[in-house]
N, C-alpha and C. Protein backbone atom coordinates (compact mmCIF):
# COMPACT_ATOMS: atom_id res chain seq x y z
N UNK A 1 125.55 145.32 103.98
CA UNK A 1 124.20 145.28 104.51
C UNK A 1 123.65 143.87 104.32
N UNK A 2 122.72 143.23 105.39
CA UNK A 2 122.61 142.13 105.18
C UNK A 2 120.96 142.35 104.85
N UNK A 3 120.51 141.23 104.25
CA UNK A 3 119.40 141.09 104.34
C UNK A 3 118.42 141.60 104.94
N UNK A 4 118.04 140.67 106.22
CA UNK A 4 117.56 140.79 107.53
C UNK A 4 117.76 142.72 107.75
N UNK A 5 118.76 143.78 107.73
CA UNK A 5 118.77 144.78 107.89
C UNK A 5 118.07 145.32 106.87
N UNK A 6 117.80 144.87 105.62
CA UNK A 6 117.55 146.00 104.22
C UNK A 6 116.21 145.85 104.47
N UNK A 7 115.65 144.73 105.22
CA UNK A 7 114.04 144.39 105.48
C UNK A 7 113.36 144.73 106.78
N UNK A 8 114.23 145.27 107.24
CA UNK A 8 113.54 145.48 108.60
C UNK A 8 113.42 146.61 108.46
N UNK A 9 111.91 146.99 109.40
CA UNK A 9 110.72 147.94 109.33
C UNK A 9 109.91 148.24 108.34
N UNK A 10 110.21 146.70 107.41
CA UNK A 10 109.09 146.55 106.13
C UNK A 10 107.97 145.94 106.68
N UNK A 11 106.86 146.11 106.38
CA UNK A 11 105.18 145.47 107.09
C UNK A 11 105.03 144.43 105.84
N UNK A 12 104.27 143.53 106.39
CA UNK A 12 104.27 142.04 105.56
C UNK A 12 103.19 142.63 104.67
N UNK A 13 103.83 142.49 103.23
CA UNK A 13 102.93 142.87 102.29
C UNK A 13 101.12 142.42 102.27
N UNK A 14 100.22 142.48 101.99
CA UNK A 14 98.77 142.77 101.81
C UNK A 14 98.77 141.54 101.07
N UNK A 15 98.17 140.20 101.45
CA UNK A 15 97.49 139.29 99.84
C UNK A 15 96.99 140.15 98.94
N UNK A 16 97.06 139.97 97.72
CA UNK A 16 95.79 140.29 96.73
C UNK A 16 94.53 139.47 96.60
N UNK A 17 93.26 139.73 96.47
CA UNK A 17 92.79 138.65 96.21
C UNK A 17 91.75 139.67 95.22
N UNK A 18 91.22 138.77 94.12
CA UNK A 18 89.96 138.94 93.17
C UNK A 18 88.65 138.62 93.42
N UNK A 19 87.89 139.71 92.99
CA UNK A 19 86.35 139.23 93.26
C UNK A 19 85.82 138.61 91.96
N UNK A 20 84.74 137.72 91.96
CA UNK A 20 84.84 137.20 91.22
C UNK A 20 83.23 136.62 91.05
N UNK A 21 82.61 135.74 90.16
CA UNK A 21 81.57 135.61 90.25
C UNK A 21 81.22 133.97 89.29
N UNK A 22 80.46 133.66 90.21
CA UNK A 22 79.75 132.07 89.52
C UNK A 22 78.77 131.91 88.23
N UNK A 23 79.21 131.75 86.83
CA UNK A 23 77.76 131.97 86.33
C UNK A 23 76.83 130.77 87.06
N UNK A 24 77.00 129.61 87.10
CA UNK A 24 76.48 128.56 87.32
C UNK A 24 75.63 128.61 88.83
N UNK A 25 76.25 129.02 89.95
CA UNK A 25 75.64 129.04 90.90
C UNK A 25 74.63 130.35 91.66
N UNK A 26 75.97 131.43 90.60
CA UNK A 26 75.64 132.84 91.02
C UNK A 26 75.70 133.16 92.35
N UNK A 27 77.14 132.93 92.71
CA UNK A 27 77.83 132.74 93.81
C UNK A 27 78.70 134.21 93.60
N UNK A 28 79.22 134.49 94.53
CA UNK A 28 79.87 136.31 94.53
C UNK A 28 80.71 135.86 95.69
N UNK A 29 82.33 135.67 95.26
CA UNK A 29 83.16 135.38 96.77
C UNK A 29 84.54 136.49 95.92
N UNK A 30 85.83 136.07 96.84
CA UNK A 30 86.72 136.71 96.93
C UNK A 30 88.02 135.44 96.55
N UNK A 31 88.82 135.37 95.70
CA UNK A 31 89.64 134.53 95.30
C UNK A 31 91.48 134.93 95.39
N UNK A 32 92.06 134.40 96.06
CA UNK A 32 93.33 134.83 96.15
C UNK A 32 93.88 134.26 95.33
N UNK A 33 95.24 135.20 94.54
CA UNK A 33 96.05 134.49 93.26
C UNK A 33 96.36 133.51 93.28
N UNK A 34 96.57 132.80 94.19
CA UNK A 34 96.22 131.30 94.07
C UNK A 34 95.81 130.44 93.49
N UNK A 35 94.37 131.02 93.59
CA UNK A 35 93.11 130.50 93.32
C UNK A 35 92.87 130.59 91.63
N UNK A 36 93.43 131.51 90.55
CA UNK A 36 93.13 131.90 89.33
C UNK A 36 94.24 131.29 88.71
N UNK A 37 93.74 131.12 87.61
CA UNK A 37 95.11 130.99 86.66
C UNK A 37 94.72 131.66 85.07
N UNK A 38 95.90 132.09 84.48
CA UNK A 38 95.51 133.26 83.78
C UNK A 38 96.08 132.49 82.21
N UNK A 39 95.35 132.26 81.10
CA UNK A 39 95.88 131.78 79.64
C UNK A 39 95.93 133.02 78.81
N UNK A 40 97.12 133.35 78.57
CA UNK A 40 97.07 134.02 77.25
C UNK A 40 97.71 134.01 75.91
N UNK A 41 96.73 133.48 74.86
CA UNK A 41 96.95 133.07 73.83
C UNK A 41 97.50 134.67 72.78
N UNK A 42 97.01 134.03 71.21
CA UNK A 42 97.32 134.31 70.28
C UNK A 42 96.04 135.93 70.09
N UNK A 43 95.10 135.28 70.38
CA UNK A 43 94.11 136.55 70.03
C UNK A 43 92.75 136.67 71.57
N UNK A 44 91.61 137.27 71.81
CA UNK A 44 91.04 137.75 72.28
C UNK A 44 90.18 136.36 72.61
N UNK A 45 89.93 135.85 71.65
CA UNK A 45 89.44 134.10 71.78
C UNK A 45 90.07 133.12 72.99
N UNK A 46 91.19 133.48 72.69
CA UNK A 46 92.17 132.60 73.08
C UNK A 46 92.96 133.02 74.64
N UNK A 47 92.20 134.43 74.92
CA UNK A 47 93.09 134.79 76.30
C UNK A 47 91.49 134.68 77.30
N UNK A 48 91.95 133.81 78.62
CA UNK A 48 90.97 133.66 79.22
C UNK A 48 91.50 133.32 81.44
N UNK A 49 90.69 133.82 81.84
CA UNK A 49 91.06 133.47 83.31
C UNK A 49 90.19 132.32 83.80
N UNK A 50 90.61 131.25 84.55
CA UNK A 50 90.01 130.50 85.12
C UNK A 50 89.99 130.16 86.36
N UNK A 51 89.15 129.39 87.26
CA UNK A 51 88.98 129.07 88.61
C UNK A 51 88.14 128.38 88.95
N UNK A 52 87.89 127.20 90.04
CA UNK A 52 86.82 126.44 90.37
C UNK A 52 86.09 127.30 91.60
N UNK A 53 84.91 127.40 91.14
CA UNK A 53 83.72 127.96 92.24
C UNK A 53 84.02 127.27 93.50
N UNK A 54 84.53 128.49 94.78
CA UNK A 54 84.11 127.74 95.66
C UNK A 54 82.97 127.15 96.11
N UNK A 55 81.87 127.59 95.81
CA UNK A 55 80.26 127.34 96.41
C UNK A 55 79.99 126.52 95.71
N UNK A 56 80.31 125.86 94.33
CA UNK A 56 79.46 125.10 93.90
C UNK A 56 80.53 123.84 93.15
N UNK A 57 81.80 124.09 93.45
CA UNK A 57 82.95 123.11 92.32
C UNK A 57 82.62 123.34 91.08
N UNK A 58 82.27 124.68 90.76
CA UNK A 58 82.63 124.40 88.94
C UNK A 58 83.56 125.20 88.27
N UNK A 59 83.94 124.38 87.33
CA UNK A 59 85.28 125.05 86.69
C UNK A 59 84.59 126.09 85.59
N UNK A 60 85.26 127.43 85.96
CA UNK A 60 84.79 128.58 85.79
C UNK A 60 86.29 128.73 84.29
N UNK A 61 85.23 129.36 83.11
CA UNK A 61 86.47 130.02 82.24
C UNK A 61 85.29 131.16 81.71
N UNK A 62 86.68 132.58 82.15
CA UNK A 62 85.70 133.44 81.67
C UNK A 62 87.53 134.36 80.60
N UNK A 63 86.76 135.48 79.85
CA UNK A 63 87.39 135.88 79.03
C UNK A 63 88.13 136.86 79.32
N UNK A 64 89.21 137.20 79.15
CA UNK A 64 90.13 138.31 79.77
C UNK A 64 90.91 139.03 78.52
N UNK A 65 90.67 140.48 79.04
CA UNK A 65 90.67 141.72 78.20
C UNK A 65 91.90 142.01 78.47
N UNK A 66 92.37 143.18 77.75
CA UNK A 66 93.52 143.86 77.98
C UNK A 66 93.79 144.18 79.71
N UNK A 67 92.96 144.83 80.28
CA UNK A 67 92.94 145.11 81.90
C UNK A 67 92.94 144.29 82.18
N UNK A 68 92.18 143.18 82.53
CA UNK A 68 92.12 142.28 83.23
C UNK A 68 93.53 141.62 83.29
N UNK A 69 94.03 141.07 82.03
CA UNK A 69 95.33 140.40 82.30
C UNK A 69 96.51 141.40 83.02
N UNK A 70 95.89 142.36 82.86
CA UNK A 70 96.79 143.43 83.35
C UNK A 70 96.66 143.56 84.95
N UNK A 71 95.49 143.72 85.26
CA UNK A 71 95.48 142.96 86.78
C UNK A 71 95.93 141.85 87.05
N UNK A 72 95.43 140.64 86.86
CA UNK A 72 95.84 139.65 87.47
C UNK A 72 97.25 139.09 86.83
N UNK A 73 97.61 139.63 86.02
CA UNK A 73 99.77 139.48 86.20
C UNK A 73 99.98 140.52 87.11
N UNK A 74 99.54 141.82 87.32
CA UNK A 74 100.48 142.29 88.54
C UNK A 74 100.02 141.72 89.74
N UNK A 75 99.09 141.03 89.76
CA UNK A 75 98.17 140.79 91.51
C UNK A 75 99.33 139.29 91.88
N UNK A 76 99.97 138.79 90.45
CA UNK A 76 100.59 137.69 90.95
C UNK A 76 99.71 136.31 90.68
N UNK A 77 98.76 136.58 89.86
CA UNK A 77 98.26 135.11 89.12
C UNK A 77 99.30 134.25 88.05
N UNK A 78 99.45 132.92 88.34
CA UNK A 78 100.22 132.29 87.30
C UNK A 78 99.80 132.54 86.32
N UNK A 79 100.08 132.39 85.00
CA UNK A 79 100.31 132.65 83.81
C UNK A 79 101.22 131.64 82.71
N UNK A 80 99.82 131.22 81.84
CA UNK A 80 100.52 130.39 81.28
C UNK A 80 100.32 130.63 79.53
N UNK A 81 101.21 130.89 78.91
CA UNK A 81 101.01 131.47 77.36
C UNK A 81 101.11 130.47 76.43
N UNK A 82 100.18 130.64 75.93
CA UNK A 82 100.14 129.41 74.80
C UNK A 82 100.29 129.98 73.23
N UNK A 83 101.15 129.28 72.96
CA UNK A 83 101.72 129.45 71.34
C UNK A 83 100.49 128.17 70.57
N UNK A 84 100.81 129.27 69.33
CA UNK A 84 100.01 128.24 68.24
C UNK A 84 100.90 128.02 67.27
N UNK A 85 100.64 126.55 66.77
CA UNK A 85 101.15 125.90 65.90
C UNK A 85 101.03 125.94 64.45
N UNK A 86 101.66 126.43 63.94
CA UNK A 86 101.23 127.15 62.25
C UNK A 86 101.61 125.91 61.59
């Protein structure tokens, strides 16, 4: 079986995208995984999602919970884990 056969009559998967919100401008848009990038550290401090406002250019860091990272790793946000240095 080739490829091209194992995929055909598959429909082009759906983007994901996140809603999301400005504190600064108080702006309310829609962000595709692209657009986020996801840190998760050592503790609750330390795990956080970020993004620049489209409406206003500001670099947005807000705090991410158990769900949340849990969304945006399956939605396909990069992910970058940071170790600490003892």
């Amino acid at each position: 079986m080739t490829v091209a056969t194992a995929f055909a009559g598959m429909r082009g998967a759906v983007p994901v995208v996140f809603r999301a919100g400005c504190p600064d401008c108080r702006g309310r848009f829609e962000l595709a995984a692209s657009a986020l990038r996801l840190a998760i550290g050592a503790s609750s401090r330390t795990t956080f999602y970020s993004f620049t406002c489209p409406e206003c250019g500001t670099a947005v860091r807000k705090p991410a919970g158990e769900r949340i990272v849990e969304l945006l790793t399956g939605g396909g946000v990069r992910t970058l884990r940071l170790h600490s240095t003892v």
